[in-house]
N, C-alpha and C. Protein backbone atom coordinates (compact mmCIF):
# COMPACT_ATOMS: atom_id res chain seq x y z
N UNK A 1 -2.58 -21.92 14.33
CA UNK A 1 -3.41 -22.56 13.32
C UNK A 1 -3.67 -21.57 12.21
N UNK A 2 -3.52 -21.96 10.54
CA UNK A 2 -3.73 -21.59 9.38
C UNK A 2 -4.22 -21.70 8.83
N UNK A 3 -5.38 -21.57 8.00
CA UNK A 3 -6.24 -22.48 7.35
C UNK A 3 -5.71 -21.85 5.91
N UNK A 4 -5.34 -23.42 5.29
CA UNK A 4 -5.02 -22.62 4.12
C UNK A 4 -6.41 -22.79 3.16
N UNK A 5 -6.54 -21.91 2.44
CA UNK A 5 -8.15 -22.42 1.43
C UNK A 5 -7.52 -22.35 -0.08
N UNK A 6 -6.62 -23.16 0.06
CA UNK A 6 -6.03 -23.04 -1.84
C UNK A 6 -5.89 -24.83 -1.57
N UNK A 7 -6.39 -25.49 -2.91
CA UNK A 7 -6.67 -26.73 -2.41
C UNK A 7 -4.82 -27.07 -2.64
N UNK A 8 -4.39 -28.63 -2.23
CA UNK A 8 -3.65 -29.15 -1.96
C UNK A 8 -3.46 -30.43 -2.20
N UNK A 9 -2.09 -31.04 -2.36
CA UNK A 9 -2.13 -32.18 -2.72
C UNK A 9 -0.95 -32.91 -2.01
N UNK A 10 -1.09 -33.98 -1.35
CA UNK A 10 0.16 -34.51 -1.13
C UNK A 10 0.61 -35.70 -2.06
N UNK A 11 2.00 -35.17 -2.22
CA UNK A 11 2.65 -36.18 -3.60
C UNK A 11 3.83 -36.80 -3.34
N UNK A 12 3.77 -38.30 -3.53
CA UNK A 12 4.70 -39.37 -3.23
C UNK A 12 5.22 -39.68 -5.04
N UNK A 13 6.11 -38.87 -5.65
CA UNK A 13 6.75 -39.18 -6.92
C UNK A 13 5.30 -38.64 -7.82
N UNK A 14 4.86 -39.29 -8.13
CA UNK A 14 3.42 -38.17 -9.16
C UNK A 14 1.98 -39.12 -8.72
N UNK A 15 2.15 -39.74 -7.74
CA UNK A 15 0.88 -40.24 -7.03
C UNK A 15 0.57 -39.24 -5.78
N UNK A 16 -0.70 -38.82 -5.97
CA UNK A 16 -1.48 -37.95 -4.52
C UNK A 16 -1.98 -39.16 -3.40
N UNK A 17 -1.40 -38.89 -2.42
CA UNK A 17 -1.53 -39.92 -1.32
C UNK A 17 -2.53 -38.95 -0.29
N UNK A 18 -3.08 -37.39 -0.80
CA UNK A 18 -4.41 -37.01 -0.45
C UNK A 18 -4.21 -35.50 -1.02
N UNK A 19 -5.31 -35.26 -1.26
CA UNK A 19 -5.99 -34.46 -1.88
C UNK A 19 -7.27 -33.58 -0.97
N UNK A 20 -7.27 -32.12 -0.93
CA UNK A 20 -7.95 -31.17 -0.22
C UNK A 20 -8.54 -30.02 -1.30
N UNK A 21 -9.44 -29.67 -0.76
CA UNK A 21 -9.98 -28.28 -0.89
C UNK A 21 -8.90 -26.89 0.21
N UNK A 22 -8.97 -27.45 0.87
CA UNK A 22 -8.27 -26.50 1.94
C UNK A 22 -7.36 -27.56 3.19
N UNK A 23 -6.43 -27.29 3.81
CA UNK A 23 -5.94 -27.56 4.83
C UNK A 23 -5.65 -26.84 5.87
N UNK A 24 -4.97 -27.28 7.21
CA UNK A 24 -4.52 -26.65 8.07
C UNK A 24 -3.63 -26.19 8.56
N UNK A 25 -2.67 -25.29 8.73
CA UNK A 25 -1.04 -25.29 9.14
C UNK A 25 -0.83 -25.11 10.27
N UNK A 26 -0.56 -26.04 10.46
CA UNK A 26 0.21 -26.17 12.18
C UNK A 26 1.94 -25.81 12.23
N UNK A 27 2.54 -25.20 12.83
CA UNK A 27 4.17 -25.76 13.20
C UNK A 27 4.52 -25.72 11.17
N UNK A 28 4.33 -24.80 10.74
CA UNK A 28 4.78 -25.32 9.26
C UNK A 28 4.25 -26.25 8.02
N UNK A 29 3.41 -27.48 9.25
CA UNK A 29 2.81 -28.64 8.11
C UNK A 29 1.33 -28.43 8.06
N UNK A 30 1.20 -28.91 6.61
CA UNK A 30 -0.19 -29.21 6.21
C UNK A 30 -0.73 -30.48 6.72
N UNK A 31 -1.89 -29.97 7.38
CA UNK A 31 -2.91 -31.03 7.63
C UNK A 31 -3.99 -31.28 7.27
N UNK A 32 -4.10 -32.29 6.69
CA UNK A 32 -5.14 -32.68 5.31
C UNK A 32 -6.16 -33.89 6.62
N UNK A 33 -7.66 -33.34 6.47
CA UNK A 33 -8.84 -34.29 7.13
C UNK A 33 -8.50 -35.95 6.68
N UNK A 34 -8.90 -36.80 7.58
CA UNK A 34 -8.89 -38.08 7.33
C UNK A 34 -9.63 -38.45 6.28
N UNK A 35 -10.33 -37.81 6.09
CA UNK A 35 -11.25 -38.17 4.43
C UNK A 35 -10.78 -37.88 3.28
N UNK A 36 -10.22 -37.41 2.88
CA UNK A 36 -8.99 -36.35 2.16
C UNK A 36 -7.69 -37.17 1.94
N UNK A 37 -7.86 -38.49 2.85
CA UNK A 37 -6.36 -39.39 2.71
C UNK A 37 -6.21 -40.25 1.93
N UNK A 38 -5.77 -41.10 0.86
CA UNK A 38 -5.71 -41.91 0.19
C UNK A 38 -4.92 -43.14 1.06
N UNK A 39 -5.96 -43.95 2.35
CA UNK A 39 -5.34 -44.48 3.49
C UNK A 39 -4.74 -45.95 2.65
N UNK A 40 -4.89 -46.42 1.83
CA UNK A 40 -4.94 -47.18 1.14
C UNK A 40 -2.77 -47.20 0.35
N UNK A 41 -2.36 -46.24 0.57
CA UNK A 41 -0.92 -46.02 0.46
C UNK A 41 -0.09 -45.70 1.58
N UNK A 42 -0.95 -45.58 2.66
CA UNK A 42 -0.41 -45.51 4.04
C UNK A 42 -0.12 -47.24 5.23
N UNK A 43 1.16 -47.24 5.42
CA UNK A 43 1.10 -48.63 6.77
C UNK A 43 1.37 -48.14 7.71
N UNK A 44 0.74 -48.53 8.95
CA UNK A 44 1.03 -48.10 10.42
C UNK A 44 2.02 -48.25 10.50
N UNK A 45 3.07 -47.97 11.51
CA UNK A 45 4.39 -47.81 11.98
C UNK A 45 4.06 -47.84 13.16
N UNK A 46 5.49 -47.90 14.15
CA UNK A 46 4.81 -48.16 15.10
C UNK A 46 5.74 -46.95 16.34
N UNK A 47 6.68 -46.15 15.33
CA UNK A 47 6.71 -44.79 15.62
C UNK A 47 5.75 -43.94 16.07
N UNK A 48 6.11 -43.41 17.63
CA UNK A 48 5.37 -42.19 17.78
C UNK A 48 6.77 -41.41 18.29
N UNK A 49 5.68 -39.91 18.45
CA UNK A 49 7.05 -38.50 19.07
C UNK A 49 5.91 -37.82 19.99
N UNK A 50 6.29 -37.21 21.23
CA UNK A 50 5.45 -36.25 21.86
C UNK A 50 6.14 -34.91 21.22
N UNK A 51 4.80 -33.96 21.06
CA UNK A 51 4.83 -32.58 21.15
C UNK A 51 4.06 -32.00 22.34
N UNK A 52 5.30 -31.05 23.16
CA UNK A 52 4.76 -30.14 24.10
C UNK A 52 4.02 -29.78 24.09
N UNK A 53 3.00 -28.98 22.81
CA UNK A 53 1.65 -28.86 23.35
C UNK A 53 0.50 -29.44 22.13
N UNK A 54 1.03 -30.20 21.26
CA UNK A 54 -0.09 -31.02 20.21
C UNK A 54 -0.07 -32.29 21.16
N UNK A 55 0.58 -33.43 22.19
CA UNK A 55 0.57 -34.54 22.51
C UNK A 55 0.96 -35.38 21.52
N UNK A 56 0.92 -36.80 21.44
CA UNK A 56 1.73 -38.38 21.26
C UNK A 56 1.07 -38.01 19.52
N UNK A 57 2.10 -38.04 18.72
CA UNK A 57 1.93 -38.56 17.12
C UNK A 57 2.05 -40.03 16.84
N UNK A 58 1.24 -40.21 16.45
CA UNK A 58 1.28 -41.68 15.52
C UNK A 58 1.75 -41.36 14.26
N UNK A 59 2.81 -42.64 13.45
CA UNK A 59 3.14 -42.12 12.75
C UNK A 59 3.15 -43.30 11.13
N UNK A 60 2.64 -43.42 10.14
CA UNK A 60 2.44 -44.21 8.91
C UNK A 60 3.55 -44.19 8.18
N UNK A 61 4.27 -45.61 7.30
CA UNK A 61 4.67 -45.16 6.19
C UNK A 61 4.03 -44.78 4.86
N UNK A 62 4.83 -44.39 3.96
CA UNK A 62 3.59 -44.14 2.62
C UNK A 62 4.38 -45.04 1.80
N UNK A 63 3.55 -46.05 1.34
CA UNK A 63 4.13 -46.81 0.33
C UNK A 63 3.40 -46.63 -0.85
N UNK A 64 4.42 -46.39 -2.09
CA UNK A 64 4.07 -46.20 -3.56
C UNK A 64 4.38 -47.14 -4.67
N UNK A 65 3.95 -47.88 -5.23
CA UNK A 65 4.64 -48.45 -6.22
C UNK A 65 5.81 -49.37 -5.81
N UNK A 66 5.67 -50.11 -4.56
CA UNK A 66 6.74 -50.83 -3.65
C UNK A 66 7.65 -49.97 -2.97
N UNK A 67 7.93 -48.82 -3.32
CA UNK A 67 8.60 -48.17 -2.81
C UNK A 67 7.80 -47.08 -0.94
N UNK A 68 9.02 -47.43 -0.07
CA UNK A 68 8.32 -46.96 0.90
C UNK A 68 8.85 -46.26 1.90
N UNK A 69 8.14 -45.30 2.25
CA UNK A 69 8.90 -43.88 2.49
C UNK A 69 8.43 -43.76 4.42
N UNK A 70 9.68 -44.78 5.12
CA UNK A 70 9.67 -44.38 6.40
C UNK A 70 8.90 -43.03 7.53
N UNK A 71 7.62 -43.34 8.02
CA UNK A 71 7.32 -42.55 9.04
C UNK A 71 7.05 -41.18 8.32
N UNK A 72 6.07 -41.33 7.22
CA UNK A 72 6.52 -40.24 6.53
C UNK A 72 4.90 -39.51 6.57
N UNK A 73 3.59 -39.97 7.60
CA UNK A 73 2.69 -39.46 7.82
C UNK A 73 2.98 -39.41 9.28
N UNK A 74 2.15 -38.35 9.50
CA UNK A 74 1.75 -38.48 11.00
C UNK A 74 0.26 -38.34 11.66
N UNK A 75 -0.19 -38.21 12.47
CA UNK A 75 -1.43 -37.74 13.12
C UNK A 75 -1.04 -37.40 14.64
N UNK A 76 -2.32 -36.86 15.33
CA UNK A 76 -2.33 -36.98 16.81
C UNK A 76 -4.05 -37.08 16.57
N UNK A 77 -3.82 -38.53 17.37
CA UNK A 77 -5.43 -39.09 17.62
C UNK A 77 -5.95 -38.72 18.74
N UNK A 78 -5.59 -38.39 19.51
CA UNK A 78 -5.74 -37.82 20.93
C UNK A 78 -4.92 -36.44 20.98
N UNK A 79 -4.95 -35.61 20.76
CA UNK A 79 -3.88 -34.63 21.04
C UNK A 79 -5.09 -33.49 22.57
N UNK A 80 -3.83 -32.75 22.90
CA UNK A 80 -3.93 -31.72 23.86
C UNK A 80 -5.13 -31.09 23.34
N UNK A 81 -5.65 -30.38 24.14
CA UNK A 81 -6.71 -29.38 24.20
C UNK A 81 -6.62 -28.24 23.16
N UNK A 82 -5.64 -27.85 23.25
CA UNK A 82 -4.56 -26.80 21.92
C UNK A 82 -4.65 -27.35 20.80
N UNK A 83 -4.77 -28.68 20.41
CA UNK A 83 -4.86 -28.97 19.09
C UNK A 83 -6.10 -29.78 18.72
N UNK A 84 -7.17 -29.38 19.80
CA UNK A 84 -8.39 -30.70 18.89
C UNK A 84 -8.45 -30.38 17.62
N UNK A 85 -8.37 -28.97 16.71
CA UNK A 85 -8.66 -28.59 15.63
C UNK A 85 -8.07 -29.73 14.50
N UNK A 86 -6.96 -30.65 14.79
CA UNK A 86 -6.26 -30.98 13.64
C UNK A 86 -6.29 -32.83 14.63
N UNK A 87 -6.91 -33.15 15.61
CA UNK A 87 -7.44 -34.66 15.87
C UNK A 87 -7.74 -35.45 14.66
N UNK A 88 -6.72 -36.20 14.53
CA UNK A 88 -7.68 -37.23 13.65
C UNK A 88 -6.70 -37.05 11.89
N UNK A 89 -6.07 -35.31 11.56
CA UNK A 89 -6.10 -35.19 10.61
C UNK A 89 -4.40 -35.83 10.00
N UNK A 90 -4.66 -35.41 9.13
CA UNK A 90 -2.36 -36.17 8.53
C UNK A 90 -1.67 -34.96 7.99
N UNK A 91 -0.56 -34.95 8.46
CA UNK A 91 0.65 -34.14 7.77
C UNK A 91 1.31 -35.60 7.15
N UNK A 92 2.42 -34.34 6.32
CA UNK A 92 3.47 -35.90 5.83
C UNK A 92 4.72 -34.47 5.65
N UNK A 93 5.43 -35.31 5.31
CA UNK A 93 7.06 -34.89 5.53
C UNK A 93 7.80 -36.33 4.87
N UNK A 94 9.19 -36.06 4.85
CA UNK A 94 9.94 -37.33 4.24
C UNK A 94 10.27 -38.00 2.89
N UNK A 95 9.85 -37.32 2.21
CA UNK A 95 9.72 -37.18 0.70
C UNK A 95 8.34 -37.18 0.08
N UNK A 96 7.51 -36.86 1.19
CA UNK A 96 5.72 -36.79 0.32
C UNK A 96 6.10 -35.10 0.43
N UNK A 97 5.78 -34.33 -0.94
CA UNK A 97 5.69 -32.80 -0.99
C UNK A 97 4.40 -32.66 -0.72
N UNK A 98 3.74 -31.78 -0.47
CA UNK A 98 2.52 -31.03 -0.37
C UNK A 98 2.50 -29.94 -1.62
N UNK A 99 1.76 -29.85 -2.51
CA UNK A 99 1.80 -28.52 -3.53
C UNK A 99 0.44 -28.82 -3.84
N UNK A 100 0.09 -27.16 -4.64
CA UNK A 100 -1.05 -26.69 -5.12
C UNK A 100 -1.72 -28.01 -6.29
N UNK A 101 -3.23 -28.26 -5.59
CA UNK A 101 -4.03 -29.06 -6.13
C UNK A 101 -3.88 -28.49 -7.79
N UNK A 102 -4.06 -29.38 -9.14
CA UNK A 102 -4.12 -28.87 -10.26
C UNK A 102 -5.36 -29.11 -10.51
């Protein structure tokens, strides 16, 4: 676990699908708090993946402007003991970038 404290933005083409003060780095990805999400561009999927020691991801598409970007959030709502720190929170991957909040 990383905490990054430089704020952050996740970007689907030039829409922020969430926005931070700080996030978390797990495994490489930023994890932005559920409050922090713009859930409102996100649809459930009905994709999950286990990780050996985070447990079962749930996983959202991000839809923008009709356009919609397959499995491209994730969470662990329940995860292992090893990861309560990031319960609850979202990475994205799949064509949402993560870069420095302006």
């Amino acid at each position: 676990m990383t905490p990054n404290a430089i704020g952050r933005r996740a970007v689907s083409e030039s829409t922020a699908v969430a926005e931070a003060p700080s996030t978390q780095t797990v495994d490489g990805h930023e994890y932005f708090k559920p409050e922090e999400v713009r859930w409102d561009y996100l649809v459930p999927s009905d994709r999950t993946t286990v990780c050996g020691w985070k447990g079962t991801a749930g996983y959202w598409d991000v839809v923008v402007d009709g356009d919609r970007l397959p499995a491209a959030a994730w969470s662990y709502q329940d995860p292992s003991a090893a990861a309560q720190h990031i319960k609850g929170h979202v990475a994205f991957w799949r064509g949402v970038k993560v870069v420095p909040a302006e």
